[in-house]
PDB file of N, CA and C in Angstrom:
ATOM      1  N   UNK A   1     100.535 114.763 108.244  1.00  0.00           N
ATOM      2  CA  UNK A   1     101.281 115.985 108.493  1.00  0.00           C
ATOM      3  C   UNK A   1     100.575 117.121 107.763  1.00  0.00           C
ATOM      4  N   UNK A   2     100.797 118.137 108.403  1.00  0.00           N
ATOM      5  CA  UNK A   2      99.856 119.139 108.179  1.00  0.00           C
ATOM      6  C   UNK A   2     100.708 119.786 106.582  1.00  0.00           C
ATOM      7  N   UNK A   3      99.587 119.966 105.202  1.00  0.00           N
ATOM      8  CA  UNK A   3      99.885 120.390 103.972  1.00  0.00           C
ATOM      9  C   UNK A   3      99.547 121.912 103.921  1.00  0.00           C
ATOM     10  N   UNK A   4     100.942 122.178 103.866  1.00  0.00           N
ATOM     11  CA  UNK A   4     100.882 124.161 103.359  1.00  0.00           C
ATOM     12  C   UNK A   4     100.608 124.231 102.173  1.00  0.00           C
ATOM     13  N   UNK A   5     100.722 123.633 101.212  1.00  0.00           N
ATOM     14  CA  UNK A   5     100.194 124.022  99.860  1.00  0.00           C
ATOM     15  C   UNK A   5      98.481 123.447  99.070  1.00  0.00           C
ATOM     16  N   UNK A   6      98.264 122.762 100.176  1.00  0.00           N
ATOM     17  CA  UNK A   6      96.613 122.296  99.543  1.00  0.00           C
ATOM     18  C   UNK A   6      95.918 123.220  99.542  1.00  0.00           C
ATOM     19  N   UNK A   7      95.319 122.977  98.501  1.00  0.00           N
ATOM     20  CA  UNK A   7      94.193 124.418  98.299  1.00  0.00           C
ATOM     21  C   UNK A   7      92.554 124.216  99.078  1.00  0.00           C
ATOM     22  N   UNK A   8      92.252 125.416  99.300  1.00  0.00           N
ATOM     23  CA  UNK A   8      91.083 124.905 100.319  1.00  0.00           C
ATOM     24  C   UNK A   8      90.008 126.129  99.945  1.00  0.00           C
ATOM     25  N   UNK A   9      89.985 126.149  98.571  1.00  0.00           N
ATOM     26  CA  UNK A   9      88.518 126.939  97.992  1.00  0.00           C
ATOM     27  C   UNK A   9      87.907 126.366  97.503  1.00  0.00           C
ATOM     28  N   UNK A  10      87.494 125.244  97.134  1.00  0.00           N
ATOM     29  CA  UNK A  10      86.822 124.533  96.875  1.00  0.00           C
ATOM     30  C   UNK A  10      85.084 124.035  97.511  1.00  0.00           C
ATOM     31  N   UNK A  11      83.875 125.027  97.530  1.00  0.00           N
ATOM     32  CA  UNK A  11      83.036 124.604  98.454  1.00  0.00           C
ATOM     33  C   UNK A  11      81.864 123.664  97.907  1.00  0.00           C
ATOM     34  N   UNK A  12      82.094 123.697  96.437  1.00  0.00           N
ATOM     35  CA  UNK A  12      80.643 123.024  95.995  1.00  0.00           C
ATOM     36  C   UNK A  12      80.413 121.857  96.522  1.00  0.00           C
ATOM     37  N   UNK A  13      81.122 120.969  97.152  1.00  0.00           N
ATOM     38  CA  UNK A  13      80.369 119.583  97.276  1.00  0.00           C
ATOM     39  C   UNK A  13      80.350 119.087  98.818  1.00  0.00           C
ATOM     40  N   UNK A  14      79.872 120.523  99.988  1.00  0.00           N
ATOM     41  CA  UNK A  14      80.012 120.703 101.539  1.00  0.00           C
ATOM     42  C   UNK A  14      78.441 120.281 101.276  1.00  0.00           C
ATOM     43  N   UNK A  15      78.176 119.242 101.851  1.00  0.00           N
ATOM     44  CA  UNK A  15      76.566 119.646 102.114  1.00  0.00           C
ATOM     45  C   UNK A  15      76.673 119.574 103.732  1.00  0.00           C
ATOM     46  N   UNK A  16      75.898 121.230 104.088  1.00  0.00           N
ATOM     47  CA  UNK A  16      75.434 121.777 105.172  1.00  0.00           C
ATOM     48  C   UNK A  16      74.933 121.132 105.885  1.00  0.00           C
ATOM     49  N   UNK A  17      73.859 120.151 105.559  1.00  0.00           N
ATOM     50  CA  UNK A  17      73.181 119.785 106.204  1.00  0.00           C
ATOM     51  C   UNK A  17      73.477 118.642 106.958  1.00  0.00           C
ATOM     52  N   UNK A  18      74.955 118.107 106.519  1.00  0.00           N
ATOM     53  CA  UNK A  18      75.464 116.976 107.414  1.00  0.00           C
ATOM     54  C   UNK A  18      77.313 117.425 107.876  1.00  0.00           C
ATOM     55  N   UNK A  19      76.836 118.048 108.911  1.00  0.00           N
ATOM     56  CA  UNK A  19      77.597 118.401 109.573  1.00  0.00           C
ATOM     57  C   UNK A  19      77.763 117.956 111.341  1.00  0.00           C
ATOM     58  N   UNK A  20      79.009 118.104 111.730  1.00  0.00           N
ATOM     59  CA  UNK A  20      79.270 117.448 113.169  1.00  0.00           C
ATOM     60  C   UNK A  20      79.872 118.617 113.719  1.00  0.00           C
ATOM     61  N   UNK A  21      79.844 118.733 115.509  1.00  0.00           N
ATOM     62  CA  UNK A  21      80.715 119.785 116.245  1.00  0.00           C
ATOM     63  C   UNK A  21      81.424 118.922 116.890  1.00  0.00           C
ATOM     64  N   UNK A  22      83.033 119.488 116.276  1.00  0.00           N
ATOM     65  CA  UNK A  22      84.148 118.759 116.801  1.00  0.00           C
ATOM     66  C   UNK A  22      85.183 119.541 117.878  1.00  0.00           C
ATOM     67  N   UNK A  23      85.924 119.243 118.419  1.00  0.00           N
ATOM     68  CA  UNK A  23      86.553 119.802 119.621  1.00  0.00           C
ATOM     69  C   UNK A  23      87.574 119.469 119.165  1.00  0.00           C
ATOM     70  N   UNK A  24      88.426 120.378 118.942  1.00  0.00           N
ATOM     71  CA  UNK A  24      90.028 120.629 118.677  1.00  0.00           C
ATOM     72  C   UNK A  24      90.686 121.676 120.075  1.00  0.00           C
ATOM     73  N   UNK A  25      91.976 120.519 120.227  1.00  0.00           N
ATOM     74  CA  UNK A  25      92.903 121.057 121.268  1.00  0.00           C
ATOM     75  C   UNK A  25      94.470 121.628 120.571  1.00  0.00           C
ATOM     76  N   UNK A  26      94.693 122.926 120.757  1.00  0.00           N
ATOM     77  CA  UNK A  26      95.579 123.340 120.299  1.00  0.00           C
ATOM     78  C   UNK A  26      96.571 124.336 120.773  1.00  0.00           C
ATOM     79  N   UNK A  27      98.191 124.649 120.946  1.00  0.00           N
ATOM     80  CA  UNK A  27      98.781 125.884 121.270  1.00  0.00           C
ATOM     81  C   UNK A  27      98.849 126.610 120.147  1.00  0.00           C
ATOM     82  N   UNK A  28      98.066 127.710 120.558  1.00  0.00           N
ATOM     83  CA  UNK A  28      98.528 128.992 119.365  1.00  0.00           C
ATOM     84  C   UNK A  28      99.622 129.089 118.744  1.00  0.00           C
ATOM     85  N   UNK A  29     100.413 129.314 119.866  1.00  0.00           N
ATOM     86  CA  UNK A  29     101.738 129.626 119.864  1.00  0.00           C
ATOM     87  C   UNK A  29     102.488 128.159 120.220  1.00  0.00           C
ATOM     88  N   UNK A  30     103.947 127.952 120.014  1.00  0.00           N
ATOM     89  CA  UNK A  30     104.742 126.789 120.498  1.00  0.00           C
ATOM     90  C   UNK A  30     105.132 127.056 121.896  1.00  0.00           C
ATOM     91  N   UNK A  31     105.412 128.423 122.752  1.00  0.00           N
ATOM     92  CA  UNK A  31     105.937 128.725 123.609  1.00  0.00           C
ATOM     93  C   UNK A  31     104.832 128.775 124.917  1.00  0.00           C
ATOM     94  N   UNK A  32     102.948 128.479 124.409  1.00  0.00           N
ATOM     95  CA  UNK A  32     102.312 128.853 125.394  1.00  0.00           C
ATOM     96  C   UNK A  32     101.733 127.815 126.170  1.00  0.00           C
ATOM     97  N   UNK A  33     101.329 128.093 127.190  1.00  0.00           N
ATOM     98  CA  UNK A  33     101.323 127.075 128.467  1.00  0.00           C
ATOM     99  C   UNK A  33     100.284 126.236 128.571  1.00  0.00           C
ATOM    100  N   UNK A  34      99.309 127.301 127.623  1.00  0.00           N
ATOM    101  CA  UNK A  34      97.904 126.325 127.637  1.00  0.00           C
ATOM    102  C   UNK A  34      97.410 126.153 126.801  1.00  0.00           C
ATOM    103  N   UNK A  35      96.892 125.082 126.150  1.00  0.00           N
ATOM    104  CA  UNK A  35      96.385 125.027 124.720  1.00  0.00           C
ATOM    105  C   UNK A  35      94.922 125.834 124.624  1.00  0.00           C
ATOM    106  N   UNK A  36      94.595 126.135 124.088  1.00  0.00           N
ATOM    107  CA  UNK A  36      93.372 126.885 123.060  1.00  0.00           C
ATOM    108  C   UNK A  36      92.220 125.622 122.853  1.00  0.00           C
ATOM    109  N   UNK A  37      91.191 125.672 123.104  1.00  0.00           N
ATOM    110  CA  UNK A  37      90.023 124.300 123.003  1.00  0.00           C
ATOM    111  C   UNK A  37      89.364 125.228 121.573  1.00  0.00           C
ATOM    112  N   UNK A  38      88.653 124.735 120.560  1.00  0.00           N
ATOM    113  CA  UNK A  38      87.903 125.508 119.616  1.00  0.00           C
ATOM    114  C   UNK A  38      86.901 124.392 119.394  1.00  0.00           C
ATOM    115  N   UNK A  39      85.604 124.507 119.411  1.00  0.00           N
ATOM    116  CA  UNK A  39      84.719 123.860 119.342  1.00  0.00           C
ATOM    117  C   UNK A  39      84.028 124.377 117.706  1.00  0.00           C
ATOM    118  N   UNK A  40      84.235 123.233 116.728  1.00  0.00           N
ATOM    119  CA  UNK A  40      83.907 123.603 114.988  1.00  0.00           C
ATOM    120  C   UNK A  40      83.038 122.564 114.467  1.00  0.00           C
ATOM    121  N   UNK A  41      82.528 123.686 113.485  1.00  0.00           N
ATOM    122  CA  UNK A  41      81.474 122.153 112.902  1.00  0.00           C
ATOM    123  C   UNK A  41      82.395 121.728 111.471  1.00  0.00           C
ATOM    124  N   UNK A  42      81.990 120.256 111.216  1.00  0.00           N
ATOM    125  CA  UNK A  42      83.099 119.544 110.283  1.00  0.00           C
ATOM    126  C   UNK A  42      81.996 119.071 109.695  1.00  0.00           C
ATOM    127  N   UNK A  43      81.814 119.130 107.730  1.00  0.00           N
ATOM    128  CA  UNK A  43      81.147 118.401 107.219  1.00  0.00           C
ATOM    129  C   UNK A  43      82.333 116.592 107.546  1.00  0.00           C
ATOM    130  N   UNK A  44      81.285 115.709 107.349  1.00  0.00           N
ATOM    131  CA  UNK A  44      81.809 113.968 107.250  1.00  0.00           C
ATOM    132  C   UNK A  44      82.639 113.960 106.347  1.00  0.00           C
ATOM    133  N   UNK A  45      82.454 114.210 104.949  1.00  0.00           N
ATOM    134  CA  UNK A  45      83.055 114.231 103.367  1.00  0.00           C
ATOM    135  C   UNK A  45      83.650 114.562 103.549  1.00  0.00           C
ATOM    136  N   UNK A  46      84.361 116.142 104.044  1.00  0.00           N
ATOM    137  CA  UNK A  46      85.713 116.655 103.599  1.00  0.00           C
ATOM    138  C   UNK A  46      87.190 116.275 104.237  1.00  0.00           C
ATOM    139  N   UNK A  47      87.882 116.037 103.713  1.00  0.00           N
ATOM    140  CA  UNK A  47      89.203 115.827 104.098  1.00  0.00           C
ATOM    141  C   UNK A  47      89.557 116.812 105.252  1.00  0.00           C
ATOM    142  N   UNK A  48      90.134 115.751 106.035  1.00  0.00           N
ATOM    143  CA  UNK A  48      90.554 116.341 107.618  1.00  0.00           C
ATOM    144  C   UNK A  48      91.261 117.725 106.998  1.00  0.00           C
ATOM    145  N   UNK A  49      92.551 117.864 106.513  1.00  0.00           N
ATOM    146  CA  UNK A  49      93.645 118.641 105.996  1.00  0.00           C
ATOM    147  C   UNK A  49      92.771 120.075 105.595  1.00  0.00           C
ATOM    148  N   UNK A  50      91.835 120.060 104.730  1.00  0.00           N
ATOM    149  CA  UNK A  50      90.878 121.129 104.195  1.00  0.00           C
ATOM    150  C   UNK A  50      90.764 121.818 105.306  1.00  0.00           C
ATOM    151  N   UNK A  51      89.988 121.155 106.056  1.00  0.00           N
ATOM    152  CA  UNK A  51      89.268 121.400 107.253  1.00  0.00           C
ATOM    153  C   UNK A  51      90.058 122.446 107.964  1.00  0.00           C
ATOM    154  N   UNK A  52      91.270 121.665 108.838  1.00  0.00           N
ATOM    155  CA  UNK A  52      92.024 121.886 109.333  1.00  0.00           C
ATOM    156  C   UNK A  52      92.226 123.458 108.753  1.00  0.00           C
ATOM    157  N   UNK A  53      92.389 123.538 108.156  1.00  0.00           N
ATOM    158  CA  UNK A  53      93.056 124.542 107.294  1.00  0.00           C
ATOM    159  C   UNK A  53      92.140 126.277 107.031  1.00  0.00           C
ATOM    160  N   UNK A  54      91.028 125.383 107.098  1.00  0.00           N
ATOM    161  CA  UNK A  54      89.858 126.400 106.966  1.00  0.00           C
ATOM    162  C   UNK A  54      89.613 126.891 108.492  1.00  0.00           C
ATOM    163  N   UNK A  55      89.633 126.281 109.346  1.00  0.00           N
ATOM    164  CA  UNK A  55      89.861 126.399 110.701  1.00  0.00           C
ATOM    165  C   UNK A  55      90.519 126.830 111.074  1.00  0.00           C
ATOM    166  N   UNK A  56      92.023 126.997 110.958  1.00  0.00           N
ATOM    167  CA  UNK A  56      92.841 127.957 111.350  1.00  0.00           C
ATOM    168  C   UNK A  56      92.595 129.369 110.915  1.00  0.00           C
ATOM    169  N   UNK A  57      92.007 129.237 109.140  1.00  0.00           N
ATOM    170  CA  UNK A  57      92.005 130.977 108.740  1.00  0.00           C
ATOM    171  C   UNK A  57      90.784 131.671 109.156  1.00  0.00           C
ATOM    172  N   UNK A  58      89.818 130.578 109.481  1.00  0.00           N
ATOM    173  CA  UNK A  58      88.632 131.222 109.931  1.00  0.00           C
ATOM    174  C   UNK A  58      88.473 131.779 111.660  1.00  0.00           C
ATOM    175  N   UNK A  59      89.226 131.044 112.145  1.00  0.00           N
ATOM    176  CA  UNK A  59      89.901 131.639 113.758  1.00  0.00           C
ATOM    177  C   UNK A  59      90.546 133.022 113.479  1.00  0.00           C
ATOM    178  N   UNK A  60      91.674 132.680 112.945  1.00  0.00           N
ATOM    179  CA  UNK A  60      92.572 133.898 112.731  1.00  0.00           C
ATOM    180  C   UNK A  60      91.935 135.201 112.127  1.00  0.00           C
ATOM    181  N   UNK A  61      90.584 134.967 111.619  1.00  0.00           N
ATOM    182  CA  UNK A  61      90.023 136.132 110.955  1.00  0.00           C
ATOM    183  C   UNK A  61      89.019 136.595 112.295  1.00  0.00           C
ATOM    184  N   UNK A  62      88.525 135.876 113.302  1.00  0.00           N
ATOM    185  CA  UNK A  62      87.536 136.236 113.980  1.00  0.00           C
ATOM    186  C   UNK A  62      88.263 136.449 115.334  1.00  0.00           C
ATOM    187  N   UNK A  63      89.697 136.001 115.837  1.00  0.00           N
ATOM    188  CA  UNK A  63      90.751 136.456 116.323  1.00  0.00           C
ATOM    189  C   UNK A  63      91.762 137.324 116.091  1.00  0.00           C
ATOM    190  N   UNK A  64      92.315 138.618 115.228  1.00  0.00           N
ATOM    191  CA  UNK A  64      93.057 138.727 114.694  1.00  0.00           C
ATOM    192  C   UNK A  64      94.180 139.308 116.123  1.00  0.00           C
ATOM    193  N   UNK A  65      93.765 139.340 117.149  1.00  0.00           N
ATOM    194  CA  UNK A  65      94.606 139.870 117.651  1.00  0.00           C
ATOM    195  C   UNK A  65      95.865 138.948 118.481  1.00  0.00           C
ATOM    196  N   UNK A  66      95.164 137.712 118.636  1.00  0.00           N
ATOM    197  CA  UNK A  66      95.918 136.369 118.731  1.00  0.00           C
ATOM    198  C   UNK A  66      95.311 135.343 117.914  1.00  0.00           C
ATOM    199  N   UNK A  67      95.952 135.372 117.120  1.00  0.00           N
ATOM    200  CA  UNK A  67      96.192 134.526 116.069  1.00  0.00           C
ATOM    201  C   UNK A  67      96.478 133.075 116.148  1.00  0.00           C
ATOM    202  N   UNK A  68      96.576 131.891 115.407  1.00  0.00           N
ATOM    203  CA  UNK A  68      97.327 130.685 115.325  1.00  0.00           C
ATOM    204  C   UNK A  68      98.220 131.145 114.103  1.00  0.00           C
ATOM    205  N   UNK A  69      99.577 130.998 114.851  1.00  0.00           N
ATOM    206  CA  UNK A  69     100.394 131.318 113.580  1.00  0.00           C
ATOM    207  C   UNK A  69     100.879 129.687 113.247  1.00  0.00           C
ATOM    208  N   UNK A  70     100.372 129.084 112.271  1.00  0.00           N
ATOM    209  CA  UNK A  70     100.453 127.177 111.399  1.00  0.00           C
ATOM    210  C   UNK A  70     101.770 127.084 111.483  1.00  0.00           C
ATOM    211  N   UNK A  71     102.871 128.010 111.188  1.00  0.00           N
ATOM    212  CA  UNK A  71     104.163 128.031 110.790  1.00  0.00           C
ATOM    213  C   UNK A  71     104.944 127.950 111.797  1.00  0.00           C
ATOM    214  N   UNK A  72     104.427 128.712 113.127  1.00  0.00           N
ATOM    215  CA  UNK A  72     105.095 128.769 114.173  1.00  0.00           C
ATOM    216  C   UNK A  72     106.220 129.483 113.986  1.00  0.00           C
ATOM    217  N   UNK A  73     106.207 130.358 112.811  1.00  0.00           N
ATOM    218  CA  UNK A  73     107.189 131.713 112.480  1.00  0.00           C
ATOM    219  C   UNK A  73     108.744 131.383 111.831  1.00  0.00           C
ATOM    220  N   UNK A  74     108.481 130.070 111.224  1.00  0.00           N
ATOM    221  CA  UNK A  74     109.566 129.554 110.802  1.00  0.00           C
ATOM    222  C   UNK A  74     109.202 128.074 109.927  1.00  0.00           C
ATOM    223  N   UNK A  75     109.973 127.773 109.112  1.00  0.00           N
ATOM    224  CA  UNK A  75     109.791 126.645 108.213  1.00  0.00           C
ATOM    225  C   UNK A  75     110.436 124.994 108.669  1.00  0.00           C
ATOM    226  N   UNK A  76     110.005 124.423 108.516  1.00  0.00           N
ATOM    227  CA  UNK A  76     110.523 123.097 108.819  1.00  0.00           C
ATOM    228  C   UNK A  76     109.943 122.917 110.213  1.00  0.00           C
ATOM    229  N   UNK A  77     108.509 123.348 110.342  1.00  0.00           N
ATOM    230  CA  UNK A  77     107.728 122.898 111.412  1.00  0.00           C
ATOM    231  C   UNK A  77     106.433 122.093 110.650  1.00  0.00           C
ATOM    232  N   UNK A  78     105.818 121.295 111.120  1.00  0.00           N
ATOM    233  CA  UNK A  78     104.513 120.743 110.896  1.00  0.00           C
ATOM    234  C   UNK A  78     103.930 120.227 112.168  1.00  0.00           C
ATOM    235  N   UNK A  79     102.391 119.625 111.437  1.00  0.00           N
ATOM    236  CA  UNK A  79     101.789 119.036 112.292  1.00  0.00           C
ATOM    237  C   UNK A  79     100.822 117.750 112.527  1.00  0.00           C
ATOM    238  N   UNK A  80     101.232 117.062 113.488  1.00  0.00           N
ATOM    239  CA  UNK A  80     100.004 115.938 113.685  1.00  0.00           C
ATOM    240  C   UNK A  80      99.254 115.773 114.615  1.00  0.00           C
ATOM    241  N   UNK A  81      97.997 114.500 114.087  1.00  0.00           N
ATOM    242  CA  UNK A  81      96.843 115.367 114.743  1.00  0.00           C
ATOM    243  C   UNK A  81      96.250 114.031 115.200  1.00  0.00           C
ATOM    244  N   UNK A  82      95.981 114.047 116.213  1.00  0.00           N
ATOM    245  CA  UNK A  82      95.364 112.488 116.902  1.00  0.00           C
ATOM    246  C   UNK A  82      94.232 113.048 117.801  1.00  0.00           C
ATOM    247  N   UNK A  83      93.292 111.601 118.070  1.00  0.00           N
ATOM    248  CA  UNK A  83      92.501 111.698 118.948  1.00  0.00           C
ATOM    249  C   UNK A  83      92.666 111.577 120.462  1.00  0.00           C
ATOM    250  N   UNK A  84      91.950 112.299 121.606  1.00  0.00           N
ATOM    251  CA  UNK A  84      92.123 112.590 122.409  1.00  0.00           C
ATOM    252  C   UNK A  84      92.207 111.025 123.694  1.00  0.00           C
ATOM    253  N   UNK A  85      93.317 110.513 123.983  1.00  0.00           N
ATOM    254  CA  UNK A  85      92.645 108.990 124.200  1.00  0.00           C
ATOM    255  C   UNK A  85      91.906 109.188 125.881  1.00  0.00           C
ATOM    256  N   UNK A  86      91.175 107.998 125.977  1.00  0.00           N
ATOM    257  CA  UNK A  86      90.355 107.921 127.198  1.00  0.00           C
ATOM    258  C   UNK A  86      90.382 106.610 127.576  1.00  0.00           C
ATOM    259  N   UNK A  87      89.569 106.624 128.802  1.00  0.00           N
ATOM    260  CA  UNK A  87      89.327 105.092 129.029  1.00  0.00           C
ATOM    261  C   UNK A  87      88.971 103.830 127.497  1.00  0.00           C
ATOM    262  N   UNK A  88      87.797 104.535 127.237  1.00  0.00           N
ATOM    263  CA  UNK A  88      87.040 103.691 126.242  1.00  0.00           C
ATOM    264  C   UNK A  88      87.803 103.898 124.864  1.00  0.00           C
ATOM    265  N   UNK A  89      88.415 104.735 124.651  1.00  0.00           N
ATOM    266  CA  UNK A  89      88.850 105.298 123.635  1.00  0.00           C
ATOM    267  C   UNK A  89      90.387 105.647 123.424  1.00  0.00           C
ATOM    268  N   UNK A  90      91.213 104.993 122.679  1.00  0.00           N
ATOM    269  CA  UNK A  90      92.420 104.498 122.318  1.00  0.00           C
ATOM    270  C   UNK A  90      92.854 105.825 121.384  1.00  0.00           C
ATOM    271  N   UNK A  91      94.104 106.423 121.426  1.00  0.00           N
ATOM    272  CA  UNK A  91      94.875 107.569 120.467  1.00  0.00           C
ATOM    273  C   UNK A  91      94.239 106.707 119.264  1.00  0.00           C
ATOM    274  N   UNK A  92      94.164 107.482 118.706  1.00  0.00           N
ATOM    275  CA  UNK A  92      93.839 107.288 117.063  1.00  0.00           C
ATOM    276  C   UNK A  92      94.694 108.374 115.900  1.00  0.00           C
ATOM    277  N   UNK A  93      95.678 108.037 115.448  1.00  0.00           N
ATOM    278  CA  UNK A  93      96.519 109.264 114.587  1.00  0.00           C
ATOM    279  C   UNK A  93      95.107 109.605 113.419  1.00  0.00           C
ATOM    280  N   UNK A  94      95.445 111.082 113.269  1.00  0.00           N
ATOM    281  CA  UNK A  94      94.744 111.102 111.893  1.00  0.00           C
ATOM    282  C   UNK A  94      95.250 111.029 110.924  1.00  0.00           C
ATOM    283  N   UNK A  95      94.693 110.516 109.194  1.00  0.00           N
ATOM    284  CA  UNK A  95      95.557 111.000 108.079  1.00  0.00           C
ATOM    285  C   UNK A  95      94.980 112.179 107.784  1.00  0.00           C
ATOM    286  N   UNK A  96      95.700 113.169 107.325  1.00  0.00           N
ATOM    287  CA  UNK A  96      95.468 114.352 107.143  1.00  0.00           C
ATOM    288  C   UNK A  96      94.344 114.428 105.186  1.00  0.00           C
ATOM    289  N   UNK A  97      94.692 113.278 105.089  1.00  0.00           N
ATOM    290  CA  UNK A  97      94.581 112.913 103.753  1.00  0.00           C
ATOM    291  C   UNK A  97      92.883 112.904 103.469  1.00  0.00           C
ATOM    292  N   UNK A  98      92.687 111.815 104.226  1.00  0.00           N
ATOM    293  CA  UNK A  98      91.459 111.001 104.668  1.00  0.00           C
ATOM    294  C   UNK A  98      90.271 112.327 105.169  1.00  0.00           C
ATOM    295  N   UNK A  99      88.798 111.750 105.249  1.00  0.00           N
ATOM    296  CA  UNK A  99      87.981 112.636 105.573  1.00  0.00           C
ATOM    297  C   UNK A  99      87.622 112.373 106.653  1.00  0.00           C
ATOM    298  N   UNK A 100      86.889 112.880 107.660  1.00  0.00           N
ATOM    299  CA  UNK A 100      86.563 112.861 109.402  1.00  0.00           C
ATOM    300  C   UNK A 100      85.696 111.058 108.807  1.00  0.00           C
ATOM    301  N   UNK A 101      85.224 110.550 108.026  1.00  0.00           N
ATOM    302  CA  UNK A 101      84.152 109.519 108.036  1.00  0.00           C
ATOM    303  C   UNK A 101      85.675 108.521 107.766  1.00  0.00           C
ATOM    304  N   UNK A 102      86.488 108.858 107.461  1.00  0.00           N
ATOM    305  CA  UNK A 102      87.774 108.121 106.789  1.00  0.00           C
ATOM    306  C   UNK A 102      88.455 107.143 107.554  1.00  0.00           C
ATOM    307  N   UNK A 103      88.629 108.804 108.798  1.00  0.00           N
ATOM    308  CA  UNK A 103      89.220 108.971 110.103  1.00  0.00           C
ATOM    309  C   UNK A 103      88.332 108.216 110.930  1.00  0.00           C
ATOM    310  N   UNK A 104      87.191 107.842 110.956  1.00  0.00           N
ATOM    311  CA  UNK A 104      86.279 107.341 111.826  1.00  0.00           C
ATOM    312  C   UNK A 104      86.731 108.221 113.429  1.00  0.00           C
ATOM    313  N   UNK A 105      86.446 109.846 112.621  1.00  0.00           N
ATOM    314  CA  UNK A 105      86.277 110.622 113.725  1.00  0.00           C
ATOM    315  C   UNK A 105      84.786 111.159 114.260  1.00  0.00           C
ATOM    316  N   UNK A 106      84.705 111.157 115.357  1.00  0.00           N
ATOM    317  CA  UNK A 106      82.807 110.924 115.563  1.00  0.00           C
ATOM    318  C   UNK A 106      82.550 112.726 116.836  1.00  0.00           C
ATOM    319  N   UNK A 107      81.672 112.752 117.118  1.00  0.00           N
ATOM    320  CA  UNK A 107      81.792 113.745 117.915  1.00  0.00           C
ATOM    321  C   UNK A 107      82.464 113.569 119.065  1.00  0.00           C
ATOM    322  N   UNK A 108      82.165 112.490 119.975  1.00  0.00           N
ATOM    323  CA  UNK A 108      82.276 112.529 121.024  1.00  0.00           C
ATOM    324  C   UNK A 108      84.309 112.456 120.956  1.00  0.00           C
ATOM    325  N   UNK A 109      84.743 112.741 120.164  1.00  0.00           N
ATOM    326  CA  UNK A 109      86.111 112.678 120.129  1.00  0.00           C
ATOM    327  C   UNK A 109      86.535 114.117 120.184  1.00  0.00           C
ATOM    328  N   UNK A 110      87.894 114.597 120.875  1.00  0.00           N
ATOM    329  CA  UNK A 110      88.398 115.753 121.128  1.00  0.00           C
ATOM    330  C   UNK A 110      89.716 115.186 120.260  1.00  0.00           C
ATOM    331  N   UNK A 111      90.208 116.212 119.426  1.00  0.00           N
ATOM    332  CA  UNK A 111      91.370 116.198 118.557  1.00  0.00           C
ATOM    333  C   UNK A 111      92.541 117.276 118.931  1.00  0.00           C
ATOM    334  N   UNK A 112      93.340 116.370 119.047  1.00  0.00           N
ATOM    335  CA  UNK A 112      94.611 116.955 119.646  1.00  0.00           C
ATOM    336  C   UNK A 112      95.480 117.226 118.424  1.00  0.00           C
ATOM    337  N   UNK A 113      96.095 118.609 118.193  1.00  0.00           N
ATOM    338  CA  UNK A 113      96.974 119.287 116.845  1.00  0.00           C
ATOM    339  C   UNK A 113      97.913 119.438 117.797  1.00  0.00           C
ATOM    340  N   UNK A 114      99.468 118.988 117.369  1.00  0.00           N
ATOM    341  CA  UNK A 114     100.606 119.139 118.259  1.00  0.00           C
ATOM    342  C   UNK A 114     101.713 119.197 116.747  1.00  0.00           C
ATOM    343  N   UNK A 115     102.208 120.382 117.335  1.00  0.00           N
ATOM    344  CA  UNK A 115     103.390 120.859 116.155  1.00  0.00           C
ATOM    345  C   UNK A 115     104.696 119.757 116.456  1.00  0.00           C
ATOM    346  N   UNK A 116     105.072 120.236 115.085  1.00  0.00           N
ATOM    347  CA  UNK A 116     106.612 118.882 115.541  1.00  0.00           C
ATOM    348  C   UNK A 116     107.254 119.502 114.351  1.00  0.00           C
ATOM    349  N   UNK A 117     108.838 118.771 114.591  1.00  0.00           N
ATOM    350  CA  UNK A 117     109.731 119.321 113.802  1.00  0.00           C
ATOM    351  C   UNK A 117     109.942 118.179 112.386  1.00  0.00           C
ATOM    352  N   UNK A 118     109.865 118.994 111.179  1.00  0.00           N
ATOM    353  CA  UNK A 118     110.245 118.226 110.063  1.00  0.00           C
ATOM    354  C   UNK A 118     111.086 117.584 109.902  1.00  0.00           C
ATOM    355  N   UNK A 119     111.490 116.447 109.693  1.00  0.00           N
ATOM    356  CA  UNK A 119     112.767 115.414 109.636  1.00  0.00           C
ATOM    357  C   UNK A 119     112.956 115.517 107.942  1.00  0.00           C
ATOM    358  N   UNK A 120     114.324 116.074 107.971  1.00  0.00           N
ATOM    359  CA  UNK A 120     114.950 116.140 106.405  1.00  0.00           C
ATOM    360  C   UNK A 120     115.529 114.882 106.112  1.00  0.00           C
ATOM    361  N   UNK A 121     116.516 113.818 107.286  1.00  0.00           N
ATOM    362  CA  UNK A 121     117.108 113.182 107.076  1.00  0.00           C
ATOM    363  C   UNK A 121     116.540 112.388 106.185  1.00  0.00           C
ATOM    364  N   UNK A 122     117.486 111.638 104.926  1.00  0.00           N
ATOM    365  CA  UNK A 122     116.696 110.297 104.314  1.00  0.00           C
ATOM    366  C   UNK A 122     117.411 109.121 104.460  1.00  0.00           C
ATOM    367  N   UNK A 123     116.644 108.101 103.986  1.00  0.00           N
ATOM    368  CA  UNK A 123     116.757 106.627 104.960  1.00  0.00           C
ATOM    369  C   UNK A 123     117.518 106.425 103.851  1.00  0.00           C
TER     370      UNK A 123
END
């Protein structure tokens, strides 16, 4: 589930030089009809969640006029994030925790971000 409070300044230990272009499927908005494709490069090492995260603000800065609003303009929303399934290739949830090498997320995979509602109830 997608973390609003992880911090994501952290760059010293990105090495550049091993990086992947990943394909993320996403609605900007909750209300819109078609998702948004963003094609990003992902170091292996870093935690999906970082990523994620850096990806949204780095859109939103080179988009500002449509935006991804994470919050969906209200609290007690989040998000999860799976792989795109195919013939050869089975849904795979991600941990948000874990890093794309963690995730045994590879290029040829398209990642699907789908908002959902927070469950307060406890067991």
């Amino acid at each position: 589930m997608y973390d609003k409070s992880q911090d994501i300044t952290n760059d010293n230990t990105i090495d550049y030089n091993q990086l992947k272009v990943v394909k993320m499927e996403l609605f900007k908005q909750e209300h819109d009809s078609e998702p948004v494709t963003i094609n990003a490069k992902a170091p292996y090492d870093m935690a999906f969640g970082i990523w994620f995260k850096r990806l949204l603000t780095d859109y939103n800065i080179k988009s500002p006029l449509s935006p991804i609003d994470p919050n969906n303009g209200s609290e007690g929303t989040g998000w999860i994030f799976y792989t795109k399934p195919s013939f050869f290739l089975p849904r795979n949830y991600i941990d948000y925790d874990k890093t794309f090498t963690g995730n045994k997320i590879s290029e040829r995979h398209t990642i699907i971000a789908k908002r959902v509602k927070e469950s307060t109830e406890q067991q």
